[in-house]
C-alpha atoms as a PDB file:
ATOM      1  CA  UNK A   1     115.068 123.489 125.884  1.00  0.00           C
ATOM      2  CA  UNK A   2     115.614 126.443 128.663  1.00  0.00           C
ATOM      3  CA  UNK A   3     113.359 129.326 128.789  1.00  0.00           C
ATOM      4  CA  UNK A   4     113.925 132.161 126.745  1.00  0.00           C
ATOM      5  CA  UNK A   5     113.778 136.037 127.750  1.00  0.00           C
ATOM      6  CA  UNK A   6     112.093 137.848 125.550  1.00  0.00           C
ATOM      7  CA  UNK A   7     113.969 141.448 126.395  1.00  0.00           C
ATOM      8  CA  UNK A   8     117.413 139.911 124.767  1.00  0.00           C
ATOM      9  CA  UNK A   9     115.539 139.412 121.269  1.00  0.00           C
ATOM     10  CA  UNK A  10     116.642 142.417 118.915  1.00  0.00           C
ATOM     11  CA  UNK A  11     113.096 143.671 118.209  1.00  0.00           C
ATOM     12  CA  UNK A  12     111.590 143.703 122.034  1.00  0.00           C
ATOM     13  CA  UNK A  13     111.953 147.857 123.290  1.00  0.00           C
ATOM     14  CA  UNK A  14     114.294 148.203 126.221  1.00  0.00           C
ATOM     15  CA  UNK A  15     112.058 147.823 129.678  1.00  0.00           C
ATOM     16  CA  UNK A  16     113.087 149.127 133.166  1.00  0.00           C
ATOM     17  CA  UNK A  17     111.055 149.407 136.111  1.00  0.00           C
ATOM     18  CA  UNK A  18     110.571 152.769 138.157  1.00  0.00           C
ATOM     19  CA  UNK A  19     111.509 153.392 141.406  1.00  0.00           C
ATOM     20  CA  UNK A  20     109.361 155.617 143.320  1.00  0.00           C
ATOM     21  CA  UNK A  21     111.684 158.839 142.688  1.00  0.00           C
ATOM     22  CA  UNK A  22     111.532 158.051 139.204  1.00  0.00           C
ATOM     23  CA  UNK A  23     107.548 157.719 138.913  1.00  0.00           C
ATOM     24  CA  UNK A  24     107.003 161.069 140.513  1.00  0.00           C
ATOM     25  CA  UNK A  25     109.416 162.760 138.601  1.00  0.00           C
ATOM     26  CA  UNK A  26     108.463 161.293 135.582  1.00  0.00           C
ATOM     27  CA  UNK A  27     104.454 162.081 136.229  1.00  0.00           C
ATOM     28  CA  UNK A  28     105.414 165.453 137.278  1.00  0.00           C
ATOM     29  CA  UNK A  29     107.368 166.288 134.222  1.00  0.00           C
ATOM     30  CA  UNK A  30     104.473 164.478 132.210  1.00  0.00           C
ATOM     31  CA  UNK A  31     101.659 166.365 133.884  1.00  0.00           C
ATOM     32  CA  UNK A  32     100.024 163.685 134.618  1.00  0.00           C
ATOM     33  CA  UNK A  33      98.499 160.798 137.363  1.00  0.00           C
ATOM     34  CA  UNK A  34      99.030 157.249 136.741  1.00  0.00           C
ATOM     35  CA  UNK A  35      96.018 156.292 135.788  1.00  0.00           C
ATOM     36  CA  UNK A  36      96.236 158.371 132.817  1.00  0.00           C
ATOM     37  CA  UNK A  37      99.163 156.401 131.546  1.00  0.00           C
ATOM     38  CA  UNK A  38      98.946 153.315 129.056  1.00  0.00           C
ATOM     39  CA  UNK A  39      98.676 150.520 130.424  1.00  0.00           C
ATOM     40  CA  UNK A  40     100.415 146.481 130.672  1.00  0.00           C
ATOM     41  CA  UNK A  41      99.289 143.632 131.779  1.00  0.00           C
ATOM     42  CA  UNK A  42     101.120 141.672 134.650  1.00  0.00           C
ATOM     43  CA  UNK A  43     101.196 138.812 132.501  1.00  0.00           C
ATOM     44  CA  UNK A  44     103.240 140.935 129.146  1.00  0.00           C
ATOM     45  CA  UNK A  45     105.704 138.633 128.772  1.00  0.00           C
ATOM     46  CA  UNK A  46     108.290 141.618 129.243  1.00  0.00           C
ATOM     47  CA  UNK A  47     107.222 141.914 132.713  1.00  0.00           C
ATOM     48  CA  UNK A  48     107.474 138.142 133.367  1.00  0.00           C
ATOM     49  CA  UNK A  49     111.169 138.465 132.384  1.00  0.00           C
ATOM     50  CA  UNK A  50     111.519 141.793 134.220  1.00  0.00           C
ATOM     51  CA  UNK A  51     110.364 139.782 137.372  1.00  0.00           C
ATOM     52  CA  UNK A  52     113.119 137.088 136.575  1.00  0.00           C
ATOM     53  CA  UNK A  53     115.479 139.661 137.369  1.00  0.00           C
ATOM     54  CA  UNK A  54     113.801 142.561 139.511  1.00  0.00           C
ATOM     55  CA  UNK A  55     111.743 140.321 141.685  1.00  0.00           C
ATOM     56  CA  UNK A  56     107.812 140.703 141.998  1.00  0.00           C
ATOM     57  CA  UNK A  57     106.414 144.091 139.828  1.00  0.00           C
ATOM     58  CA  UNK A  58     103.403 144.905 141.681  1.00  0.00           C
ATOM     59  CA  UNK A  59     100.720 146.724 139.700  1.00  0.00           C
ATOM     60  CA  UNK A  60     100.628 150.294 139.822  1.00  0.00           C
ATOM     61  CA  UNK A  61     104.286 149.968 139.326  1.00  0.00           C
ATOM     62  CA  UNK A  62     105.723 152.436 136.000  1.00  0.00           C
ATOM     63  CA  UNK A  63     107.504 150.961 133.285  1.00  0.00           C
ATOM     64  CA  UNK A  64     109.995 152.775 131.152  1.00  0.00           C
ATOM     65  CA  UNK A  65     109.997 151.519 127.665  1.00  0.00           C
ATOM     66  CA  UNK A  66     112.795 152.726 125.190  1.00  0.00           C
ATOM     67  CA  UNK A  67     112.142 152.290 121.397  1.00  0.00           C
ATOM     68  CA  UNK A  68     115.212 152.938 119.490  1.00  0.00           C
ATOM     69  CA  UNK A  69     114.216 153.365 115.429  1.00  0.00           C
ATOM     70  CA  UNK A  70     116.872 153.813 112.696  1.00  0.00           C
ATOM     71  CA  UNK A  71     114.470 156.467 111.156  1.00  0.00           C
ATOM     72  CA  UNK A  72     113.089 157.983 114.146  1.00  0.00           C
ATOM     73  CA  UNK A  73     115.403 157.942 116.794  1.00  0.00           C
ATOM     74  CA  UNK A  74     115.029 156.828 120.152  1.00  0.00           C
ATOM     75  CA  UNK A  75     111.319 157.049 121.451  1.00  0.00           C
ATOM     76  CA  UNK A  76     110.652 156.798 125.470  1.00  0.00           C
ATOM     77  CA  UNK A  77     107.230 155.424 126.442  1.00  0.00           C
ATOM     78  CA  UNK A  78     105.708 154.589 130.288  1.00  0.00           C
ATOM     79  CA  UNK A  79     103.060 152.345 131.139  1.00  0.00           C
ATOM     80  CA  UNK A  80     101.682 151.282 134.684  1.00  0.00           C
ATOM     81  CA  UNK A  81     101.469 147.918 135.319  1.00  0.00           C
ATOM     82  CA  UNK A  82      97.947 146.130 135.790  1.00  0.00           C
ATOM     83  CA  UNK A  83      96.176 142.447 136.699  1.00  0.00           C
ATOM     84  CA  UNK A  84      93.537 141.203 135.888  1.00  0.00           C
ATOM     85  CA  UNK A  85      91.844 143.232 133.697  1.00  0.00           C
ATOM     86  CA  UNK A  86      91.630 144.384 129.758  1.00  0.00           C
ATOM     87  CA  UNK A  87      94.346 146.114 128.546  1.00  0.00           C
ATOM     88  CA  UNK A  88      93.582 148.807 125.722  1.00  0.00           C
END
């Protein structure tokens, strides 16, 4: 049985990495430092199939997450990538 990516199942949120641009625009719009985002763990199985097809996603690296919702629309989220540690 191959592997399967878990971004091409219907109910996993579009992800997309940041480029650097992106990040500080995003954060500067936001009003906010990276560490006050949400984090994800290196090992999310979104970012292991992200790295499939991005290469390596270092932590401290911004994920865009887009939730699209029948009721409530489309919803953007960011979280910053992290190893090793708790995520909450």
């Amino acid at each position: 049985m191959g592997k399967f990516n878990v971004l091409n199942h219907e109910l996993v949120p579009e992800h997309y990495v940041l480029d650097s641009k992106e990040e500080e625009k995003v954060l500067r719009e936001l009003g906010i430092t990276k560490d006050l985002l949400p984090k994800i763990n290196k090992s999310d199985p979104a970012i292991i199939a992200l790295e499939q097809s991005h290469g390596d996603i270092n932590p401290g690296s911004v994920i865009k997450i887009v939730r699209k919702s029948p009721t409530a629309g489309i919803s953007v989220y960011y979280r910053v990538v992290v190893s090793g540690e708790t995520v909450r």
